[in-house]
PDB file of N, CA and C in Angstrom:
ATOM      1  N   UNK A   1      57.277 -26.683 -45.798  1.00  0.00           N
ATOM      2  CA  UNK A   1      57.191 -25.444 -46.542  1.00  0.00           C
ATOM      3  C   UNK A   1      56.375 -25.713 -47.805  1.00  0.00           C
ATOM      4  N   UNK A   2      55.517 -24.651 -48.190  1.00  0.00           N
ATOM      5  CA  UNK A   2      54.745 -24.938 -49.327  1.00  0.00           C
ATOM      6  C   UNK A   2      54.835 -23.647 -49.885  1.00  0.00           C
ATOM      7  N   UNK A   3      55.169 -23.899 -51.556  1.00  0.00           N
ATOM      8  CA  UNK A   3      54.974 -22.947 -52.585  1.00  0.00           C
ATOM      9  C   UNK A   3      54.215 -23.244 -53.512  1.00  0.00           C
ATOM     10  N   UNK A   4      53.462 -22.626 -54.098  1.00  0.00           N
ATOM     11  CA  UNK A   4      52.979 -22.664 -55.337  1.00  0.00           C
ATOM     12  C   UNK A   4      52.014 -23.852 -54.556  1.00  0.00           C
ATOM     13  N   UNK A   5      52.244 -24.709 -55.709  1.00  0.00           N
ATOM     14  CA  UNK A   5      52.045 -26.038 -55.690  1.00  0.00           C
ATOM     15  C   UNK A   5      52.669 -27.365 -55.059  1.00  0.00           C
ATOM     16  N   UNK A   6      54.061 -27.105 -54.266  1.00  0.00           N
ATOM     17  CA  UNK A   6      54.966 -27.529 -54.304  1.00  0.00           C
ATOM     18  C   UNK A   6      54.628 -27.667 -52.508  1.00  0.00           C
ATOM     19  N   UNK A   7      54.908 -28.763 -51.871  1.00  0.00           N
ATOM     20  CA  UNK A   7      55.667 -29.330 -50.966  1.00  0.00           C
ATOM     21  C   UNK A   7      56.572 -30.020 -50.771  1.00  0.00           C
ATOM     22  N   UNK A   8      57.637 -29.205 -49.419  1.00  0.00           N
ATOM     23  CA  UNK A   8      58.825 -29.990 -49.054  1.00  0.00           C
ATOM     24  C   UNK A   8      58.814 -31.125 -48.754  1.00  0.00           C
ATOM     25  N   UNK A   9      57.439 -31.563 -48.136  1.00  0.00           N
ATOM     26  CA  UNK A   9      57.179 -32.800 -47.213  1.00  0.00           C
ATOM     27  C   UNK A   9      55.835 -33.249 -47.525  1.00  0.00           C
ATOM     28  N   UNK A  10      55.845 -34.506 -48.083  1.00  0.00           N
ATOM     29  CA  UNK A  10      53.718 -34.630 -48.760  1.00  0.00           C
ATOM     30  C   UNK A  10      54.127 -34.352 -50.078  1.00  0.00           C
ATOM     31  N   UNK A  11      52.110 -34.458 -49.782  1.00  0.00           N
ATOM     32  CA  UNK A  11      51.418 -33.958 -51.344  1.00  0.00           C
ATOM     33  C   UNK A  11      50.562 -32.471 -50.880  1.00  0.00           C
ATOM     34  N   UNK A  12      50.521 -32.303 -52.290  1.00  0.00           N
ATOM     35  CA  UNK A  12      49.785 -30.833 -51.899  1.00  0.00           C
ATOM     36  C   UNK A  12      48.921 -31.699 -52.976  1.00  0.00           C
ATOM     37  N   UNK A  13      47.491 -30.603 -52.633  1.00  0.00           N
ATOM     38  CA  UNK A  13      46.133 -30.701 -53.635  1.00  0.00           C
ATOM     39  C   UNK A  13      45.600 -29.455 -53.895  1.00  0.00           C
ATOM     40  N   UNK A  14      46.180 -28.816 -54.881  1.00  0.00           N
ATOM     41  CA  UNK A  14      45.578 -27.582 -55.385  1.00  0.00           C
ATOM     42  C   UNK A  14      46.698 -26.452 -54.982  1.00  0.00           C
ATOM     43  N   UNK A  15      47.210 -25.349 -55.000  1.00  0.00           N
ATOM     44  CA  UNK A  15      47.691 -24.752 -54.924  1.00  0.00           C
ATOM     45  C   UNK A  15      47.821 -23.486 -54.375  1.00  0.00           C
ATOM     46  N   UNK A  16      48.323 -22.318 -53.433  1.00  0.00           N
ATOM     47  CA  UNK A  16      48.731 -21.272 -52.794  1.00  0.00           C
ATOM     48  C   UNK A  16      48.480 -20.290 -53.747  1.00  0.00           C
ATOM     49  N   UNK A  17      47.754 -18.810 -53.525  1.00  0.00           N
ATOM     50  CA  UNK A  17      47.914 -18.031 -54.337  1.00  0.00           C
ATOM     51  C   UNK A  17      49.134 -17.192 -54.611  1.00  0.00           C
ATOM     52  N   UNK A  18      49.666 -16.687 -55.434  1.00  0.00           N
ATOM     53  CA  UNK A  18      50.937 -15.727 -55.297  1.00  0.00           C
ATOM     54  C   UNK A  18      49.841 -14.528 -55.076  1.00  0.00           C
ATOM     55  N   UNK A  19      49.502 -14.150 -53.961  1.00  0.00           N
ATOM     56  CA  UNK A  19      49.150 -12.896 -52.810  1.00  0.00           C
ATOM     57  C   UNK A  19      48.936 -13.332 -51.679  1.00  0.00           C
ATOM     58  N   UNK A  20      49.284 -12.147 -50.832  1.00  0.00           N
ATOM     59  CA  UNK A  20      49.297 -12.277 -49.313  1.00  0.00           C
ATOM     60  C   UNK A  20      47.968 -12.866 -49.176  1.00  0.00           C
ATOM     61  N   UNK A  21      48.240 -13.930 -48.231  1.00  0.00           N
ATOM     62  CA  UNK A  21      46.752 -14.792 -47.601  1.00  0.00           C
ATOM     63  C   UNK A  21      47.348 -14.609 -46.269  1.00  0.00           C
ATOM     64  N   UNK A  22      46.042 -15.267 -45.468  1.00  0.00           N
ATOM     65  CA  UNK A  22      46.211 -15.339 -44.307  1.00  0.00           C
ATOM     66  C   UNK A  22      45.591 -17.111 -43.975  1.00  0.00           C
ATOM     67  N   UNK A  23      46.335 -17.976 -43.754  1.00  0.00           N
ATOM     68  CA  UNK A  23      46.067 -19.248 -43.419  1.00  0.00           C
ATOM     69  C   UNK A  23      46.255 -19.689 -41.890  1.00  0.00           C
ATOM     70  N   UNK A  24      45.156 -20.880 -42.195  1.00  0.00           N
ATOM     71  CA  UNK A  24      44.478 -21.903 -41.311  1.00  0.00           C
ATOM     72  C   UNK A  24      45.243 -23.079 -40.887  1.00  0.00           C
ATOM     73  N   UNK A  25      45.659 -23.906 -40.269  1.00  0.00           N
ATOM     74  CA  UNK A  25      45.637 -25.305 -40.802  1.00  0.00           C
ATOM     75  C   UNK A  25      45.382 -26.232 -39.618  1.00  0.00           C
ATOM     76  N   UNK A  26      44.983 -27.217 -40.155  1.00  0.00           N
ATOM     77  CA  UNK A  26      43.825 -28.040 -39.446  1.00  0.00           C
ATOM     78  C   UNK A  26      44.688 -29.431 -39.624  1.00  0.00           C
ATOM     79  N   UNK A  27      45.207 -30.110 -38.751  1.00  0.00           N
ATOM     80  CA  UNK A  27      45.317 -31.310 -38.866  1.00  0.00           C
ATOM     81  C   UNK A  27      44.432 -32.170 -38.712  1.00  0.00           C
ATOM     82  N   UNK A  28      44.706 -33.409 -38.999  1.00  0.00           N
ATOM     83  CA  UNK A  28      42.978 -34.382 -39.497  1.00  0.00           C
ATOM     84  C   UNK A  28      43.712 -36.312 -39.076  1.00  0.00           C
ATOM     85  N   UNK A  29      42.559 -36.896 -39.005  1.00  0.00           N
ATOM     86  CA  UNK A  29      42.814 -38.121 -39.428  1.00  0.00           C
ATOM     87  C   UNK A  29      41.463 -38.392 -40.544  1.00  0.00           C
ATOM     88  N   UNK A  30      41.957 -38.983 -41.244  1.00  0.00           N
ATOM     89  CA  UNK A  30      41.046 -40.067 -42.528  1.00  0.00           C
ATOM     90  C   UNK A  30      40.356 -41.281 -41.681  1.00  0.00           C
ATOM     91  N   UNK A  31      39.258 -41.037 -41.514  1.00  0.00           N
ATOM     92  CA  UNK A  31      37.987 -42.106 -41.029  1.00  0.00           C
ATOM     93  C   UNK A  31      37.494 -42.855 -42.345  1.00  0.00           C
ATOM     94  N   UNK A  32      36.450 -43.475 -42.379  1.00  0.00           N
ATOM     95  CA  UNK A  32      35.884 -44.321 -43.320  1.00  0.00           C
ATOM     96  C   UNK A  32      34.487 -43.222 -43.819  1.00  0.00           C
ATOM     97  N   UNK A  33      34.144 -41.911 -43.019  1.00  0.00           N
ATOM     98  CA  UNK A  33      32.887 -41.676 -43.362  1.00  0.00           C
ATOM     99  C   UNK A  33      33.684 -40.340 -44.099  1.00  0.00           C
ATOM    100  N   UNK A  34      35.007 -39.809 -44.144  1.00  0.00           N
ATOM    101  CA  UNK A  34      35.968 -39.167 -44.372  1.00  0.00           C
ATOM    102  C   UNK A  34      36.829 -38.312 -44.119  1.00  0.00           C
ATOM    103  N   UNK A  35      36.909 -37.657 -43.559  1.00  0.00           N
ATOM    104  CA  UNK A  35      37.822 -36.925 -42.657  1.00  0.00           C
ATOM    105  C   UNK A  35      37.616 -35.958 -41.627  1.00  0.00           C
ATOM    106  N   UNK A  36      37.993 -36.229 -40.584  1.00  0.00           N
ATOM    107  CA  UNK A  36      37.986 -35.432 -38.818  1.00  0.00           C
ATOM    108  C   UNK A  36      38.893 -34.206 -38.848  1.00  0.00           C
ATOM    109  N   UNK A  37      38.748 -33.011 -38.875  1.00  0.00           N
ATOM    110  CA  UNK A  37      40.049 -32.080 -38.434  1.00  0.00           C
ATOM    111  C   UNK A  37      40.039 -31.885 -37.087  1.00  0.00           C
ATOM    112  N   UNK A  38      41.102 -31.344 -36.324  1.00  0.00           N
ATOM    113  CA  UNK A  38      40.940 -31.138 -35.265  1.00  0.00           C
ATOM    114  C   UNK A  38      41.139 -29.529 -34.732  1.00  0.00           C
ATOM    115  N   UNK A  39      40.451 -28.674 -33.985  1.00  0.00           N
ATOM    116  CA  UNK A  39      40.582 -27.381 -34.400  1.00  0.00           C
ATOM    117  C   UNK A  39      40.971 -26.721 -33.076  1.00  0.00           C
ATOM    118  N   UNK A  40      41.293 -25.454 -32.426  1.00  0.00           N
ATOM    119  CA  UNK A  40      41.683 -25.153 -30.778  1.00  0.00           C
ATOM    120  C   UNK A  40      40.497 -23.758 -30.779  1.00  0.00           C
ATOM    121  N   UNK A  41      39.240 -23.988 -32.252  1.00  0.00           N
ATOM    122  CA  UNK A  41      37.837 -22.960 -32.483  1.00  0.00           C
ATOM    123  C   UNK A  41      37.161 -23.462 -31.189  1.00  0.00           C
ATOM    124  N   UNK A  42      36.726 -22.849 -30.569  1.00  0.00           N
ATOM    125  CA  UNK A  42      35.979 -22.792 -28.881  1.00  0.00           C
ATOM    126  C   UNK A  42      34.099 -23.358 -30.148  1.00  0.00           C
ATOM    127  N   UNK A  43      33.916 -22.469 -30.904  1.00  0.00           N
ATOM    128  CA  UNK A  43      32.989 -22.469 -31.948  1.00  0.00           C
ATOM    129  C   UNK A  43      32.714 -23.914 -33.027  1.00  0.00           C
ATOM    130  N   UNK A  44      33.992 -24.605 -32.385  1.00  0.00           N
ATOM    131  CA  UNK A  44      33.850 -26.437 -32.823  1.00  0.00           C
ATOM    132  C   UNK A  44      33.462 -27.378 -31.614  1.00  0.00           C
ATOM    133  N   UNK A  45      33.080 -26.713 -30.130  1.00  0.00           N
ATOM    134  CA  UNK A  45      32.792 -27.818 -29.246  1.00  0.00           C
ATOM    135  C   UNK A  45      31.887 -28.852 -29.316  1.00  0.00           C
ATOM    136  N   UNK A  46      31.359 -28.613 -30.148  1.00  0.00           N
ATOM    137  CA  UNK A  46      30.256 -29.097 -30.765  1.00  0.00           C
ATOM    138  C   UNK A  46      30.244 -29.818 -32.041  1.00  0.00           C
ATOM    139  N   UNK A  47      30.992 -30.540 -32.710  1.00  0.00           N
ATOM    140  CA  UNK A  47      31.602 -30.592 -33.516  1.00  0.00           C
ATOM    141  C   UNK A  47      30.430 -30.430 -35.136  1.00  0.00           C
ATOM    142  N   UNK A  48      30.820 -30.038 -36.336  1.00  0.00           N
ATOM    143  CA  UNK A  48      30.101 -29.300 -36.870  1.00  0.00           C
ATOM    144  C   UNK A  48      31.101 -30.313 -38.305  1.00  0.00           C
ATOM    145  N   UNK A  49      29.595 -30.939 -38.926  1.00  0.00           N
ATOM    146  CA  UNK A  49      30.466 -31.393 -40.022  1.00  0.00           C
ATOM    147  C   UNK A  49      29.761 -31.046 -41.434  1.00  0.00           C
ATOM    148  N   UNK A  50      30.464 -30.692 -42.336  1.00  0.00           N
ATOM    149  CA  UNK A  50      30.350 -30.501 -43.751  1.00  0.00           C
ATOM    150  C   UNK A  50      30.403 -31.708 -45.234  1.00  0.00           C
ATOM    151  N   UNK A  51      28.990 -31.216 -45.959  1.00  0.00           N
ATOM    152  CA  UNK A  51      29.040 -32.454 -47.085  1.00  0.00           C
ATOM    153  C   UNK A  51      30.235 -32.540 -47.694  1.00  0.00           C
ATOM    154  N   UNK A  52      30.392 -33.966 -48.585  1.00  0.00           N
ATOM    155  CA  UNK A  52      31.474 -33.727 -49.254  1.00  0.00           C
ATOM    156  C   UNK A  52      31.312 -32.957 -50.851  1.00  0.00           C
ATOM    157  N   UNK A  53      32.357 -32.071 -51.104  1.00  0.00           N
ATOM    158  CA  UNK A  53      32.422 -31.614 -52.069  1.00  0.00           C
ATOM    159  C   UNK A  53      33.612 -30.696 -52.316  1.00  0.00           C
ATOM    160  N   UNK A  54      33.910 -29.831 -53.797  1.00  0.00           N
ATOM    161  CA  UNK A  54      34.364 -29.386 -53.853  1.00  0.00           C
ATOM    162  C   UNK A  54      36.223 -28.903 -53.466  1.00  0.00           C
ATOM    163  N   UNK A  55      35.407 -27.983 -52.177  1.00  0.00           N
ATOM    164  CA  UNK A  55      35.857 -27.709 -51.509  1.00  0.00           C
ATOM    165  C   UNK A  55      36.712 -28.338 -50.222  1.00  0.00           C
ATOM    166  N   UNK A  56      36.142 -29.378 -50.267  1.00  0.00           N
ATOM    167  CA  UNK A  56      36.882 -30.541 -49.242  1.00  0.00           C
ATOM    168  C   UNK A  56      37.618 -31.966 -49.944  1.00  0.00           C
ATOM    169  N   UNK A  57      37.499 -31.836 -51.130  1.00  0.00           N
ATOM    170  CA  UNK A  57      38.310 -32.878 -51.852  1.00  0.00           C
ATOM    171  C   UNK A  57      37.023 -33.911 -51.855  1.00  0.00           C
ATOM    172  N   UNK A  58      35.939 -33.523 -52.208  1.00  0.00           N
ATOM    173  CA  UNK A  58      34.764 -34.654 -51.966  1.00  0.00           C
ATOM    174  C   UNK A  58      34.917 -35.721 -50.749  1.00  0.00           C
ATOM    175  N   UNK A  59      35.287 -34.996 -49.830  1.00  0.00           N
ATOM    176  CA  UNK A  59      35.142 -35.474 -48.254  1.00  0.00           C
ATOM    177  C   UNK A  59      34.096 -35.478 -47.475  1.00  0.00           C
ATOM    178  N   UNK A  60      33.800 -36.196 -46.332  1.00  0.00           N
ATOM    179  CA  UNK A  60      32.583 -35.609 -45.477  1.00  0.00           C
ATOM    180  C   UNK A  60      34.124 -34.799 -44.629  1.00  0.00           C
ATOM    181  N   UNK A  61      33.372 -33.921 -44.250  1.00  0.00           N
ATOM    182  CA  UNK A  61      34.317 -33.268 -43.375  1.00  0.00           C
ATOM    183  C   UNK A  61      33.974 -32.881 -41.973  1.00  0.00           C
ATOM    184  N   UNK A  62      34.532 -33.116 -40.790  1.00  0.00           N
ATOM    185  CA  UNK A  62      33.664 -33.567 -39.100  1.00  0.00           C
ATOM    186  C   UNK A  62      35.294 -32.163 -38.859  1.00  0.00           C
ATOM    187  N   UNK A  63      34.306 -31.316 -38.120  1.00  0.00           N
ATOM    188  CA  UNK A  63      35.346 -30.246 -37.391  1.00  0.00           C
ATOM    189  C   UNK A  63      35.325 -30.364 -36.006  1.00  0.00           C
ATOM    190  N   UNK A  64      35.984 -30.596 -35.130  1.00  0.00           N
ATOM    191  CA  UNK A  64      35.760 -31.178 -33.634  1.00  0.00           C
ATOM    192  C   UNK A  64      37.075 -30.490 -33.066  1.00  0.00           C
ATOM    193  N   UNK A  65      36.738 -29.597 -31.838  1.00  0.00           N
ATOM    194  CA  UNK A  65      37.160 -28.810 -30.978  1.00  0.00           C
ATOM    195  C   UNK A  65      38.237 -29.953 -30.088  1.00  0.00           C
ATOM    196  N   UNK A  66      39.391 -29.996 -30.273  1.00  0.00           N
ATOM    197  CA  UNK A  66      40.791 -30.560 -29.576  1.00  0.00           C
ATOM    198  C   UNK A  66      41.836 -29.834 -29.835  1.00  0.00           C
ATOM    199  N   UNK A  67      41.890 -29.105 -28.592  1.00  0.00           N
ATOM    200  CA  UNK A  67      43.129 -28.144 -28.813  1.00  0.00           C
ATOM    201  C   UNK A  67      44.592 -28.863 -28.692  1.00  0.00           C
ATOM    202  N   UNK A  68      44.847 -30.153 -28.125  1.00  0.00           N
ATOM    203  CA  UNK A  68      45.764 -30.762 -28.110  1.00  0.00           C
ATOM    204  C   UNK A  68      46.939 -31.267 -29.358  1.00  0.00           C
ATOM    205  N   UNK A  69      45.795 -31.885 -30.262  1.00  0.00           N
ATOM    206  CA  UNK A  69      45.476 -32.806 -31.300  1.00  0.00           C
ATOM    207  C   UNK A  69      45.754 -31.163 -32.595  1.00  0.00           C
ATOM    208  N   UNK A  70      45.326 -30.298 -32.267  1.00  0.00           N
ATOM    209  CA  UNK A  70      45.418 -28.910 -33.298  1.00  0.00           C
ATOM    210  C   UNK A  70      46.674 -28.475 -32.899  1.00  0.00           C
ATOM    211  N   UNK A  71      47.143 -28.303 -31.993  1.00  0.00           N
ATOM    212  CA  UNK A  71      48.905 -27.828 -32.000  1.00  0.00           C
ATOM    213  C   UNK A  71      49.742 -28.557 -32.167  1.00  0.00           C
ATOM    214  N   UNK A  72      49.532 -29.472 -32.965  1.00  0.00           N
ATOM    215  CA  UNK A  72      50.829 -30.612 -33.726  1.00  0.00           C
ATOM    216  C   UNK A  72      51.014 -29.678 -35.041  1.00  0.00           C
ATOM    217  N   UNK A  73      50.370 -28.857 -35.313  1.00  0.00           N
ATOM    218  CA  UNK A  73      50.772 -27.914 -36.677  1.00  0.00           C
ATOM    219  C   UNK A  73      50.413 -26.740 -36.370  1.00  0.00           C
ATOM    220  N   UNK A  74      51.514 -25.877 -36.337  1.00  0.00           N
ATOM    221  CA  UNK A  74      51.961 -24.642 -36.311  1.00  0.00           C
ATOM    222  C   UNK A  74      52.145 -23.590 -37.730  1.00  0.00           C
ATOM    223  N   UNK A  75      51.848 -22.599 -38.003  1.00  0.00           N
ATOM    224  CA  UNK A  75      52.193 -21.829 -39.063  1.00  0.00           C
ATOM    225  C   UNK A  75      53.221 -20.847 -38.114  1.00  0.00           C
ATOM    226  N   UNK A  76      54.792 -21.275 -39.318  1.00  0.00           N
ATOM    227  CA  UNK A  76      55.561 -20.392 -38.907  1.00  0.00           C
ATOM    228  C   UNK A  76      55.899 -19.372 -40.084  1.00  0.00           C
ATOM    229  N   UNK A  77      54.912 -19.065 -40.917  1.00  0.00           N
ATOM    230  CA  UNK A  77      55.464 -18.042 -42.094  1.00  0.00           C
ATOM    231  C   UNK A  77      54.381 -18.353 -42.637  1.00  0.00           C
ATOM    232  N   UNK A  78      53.666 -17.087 -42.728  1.00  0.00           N
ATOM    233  CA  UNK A  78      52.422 -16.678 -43.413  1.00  0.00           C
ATOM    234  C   UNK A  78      52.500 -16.477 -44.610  1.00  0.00           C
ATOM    235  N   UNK A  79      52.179 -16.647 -45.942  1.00  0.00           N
ATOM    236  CA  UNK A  79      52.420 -15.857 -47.469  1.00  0.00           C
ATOM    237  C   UNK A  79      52.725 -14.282 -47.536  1.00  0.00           C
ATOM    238  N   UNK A  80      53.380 -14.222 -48.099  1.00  0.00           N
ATOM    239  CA  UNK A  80      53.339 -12.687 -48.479  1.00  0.00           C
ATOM    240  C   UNK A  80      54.415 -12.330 -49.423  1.00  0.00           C
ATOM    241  N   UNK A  81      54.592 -11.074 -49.857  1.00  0.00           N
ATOM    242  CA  UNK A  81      55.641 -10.854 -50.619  1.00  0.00           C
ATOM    243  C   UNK A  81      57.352 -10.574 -49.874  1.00  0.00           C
ATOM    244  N   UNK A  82      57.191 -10.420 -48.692  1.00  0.00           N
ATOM    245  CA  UNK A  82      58.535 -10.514 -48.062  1.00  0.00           C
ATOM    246  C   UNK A  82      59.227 -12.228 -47.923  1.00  0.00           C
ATOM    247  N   UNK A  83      58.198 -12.571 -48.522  1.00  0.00           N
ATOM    248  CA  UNK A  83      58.886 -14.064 -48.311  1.00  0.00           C
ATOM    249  C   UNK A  83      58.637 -14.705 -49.605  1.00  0.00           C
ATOM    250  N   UNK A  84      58.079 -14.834 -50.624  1.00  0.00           N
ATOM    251  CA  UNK A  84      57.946 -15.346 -51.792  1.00  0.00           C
ATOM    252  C   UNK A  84      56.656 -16.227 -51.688  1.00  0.00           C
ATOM    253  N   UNK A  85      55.547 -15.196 -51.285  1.00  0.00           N
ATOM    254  CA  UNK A  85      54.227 -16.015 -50.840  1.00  0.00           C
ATOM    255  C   UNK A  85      54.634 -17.770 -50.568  1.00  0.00           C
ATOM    256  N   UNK A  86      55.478 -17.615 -49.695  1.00  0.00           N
ATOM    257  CA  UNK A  86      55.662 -19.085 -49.099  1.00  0.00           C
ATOM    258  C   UNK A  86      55.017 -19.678 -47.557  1.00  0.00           C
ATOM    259  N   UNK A  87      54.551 -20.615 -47.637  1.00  0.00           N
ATOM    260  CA  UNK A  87      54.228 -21.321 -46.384  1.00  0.00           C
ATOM    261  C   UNK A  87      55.020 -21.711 -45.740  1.00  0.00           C
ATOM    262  N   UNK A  88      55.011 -21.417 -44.233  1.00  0.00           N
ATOM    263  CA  UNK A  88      55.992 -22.408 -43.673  1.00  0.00           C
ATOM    264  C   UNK A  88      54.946 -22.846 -42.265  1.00  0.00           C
ATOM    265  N   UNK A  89      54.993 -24.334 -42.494  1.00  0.00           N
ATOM    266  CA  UNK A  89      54.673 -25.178 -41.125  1.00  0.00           C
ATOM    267  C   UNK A  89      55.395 -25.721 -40.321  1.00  0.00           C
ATOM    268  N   UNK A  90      55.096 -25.596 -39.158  1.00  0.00           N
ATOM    269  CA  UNK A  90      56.003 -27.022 -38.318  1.00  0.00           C
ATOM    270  C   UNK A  90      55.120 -27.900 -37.539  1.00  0.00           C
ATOM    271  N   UNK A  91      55.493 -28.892 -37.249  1.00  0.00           N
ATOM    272  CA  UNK A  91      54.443 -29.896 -36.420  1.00  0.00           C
ATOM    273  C   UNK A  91      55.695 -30.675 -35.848  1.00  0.00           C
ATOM    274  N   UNK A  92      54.907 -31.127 -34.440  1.00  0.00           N
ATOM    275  CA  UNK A  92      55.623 -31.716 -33.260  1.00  0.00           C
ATOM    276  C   UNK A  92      55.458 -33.617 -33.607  1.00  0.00           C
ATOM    277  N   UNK A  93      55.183 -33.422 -34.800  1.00  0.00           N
ATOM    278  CA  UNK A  93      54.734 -35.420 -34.947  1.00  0.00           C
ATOM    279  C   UNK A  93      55.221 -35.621 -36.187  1.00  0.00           C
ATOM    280  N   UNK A  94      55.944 -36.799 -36.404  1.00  0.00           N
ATOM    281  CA  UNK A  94      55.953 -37.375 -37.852  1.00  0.00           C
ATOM    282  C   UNK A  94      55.186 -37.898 -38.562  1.00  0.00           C
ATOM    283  N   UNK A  95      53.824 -38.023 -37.661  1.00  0.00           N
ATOM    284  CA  UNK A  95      52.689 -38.873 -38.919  1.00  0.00           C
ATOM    285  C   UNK A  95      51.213 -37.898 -38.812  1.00  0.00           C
ATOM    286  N   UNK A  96      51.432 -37.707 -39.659  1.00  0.00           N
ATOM    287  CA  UNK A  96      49.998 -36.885 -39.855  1.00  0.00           C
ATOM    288  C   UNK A  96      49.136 -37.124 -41.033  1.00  0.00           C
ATOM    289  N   UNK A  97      47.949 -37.769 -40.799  1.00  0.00           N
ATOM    290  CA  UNK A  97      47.519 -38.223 -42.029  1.00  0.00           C
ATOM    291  C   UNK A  97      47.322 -36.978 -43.092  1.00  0.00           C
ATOM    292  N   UNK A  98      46.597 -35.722 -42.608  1.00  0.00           N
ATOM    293  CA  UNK A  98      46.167 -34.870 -43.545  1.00  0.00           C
ATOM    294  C   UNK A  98      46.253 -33.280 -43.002  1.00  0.00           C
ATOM    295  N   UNK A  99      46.547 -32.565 -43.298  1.00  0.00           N
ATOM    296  CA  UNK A  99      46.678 -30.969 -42.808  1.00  0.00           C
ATOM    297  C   UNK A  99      45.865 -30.572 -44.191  1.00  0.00           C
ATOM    298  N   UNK A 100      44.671 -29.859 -43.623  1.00  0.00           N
ATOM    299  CA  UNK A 100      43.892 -29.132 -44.871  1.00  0.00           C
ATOM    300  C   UNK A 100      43.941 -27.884 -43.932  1.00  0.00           C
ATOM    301  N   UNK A 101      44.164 -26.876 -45.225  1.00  0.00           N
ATOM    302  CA  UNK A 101      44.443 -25.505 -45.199  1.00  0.00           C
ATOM    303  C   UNK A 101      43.614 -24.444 -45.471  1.00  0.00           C
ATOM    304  N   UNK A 102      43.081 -23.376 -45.189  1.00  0.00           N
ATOM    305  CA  UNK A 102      42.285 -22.719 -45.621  1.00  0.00           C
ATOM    306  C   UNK A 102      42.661 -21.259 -45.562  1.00  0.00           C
ATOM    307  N   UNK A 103      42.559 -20.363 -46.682  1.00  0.00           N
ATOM    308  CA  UNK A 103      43.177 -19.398 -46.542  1.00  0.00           C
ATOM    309  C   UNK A 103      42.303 -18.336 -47.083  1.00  0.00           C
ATOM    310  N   UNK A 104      42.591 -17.536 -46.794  1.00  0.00           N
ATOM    311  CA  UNK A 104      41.571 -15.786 -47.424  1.00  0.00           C
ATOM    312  C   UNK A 104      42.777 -14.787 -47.747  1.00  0.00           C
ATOM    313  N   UNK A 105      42.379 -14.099 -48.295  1.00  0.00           N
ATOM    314  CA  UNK A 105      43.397 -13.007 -48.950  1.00  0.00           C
ATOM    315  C   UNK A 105      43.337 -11.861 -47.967  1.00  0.00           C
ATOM    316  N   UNK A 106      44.183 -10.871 -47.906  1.00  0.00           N
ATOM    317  CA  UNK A 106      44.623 -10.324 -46.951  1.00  0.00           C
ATOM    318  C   UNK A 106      44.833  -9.382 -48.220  1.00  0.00           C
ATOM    319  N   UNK A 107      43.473  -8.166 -47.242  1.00  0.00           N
ATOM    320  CA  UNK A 107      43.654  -6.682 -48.289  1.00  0.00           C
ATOM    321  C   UNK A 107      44.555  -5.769 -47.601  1.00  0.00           C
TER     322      UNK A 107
END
């Protein structure tokens, strides 16, 4: 579960808005050139990677189509105000190097 800033489980890096979003999440492993997500996007078969910056925690970032490897993390509670713009995840594994999240606001 993630609020604010706050995780039940981990670290968080940067923080949840208090408004309804609509989130992503991408489980990953940490490589040496910097991090792999794994996605169940038909639009990643190809895998499609991004400089590091910003936005990725100054990562290289490699997006690669494994739908297997992407349903170890589940969103079971979207933000919003019926819930206290809270996250809720679940995943079928105890080790996960990295879940990066991506979210848009929801008008």
């Amino acid at each position: 579960m993630i609020e604010g800033r706050h995780a039940s489980t981990g670290a968080i890096v940067g923080a949840l808005p208090a408004a309804a979003t609509r989130v992503s999440a991408y489980p990953g492993d940490l490589t040496a050139e910097g991090m792999t997500l794994f996605t169940s996007e038909t639009k990643y078969t190809r895998p499609q990677t991004e400089a590091a910056g910003a936005g990725n925690g100054w990562n290289r970032t490699t997006y690669t189509f494994d739908p297997k490897r992407s349903a170890r993390v589940r969103i079971v509670e979207q933000p919003g105000p019926k819930n206290g713009y809270r996250l809720v995840l679940q995943s079928d594994t105890t080790k996960l190097a990295v879940v990066v999240l991506e979210w848009r606001a929801v008008e």
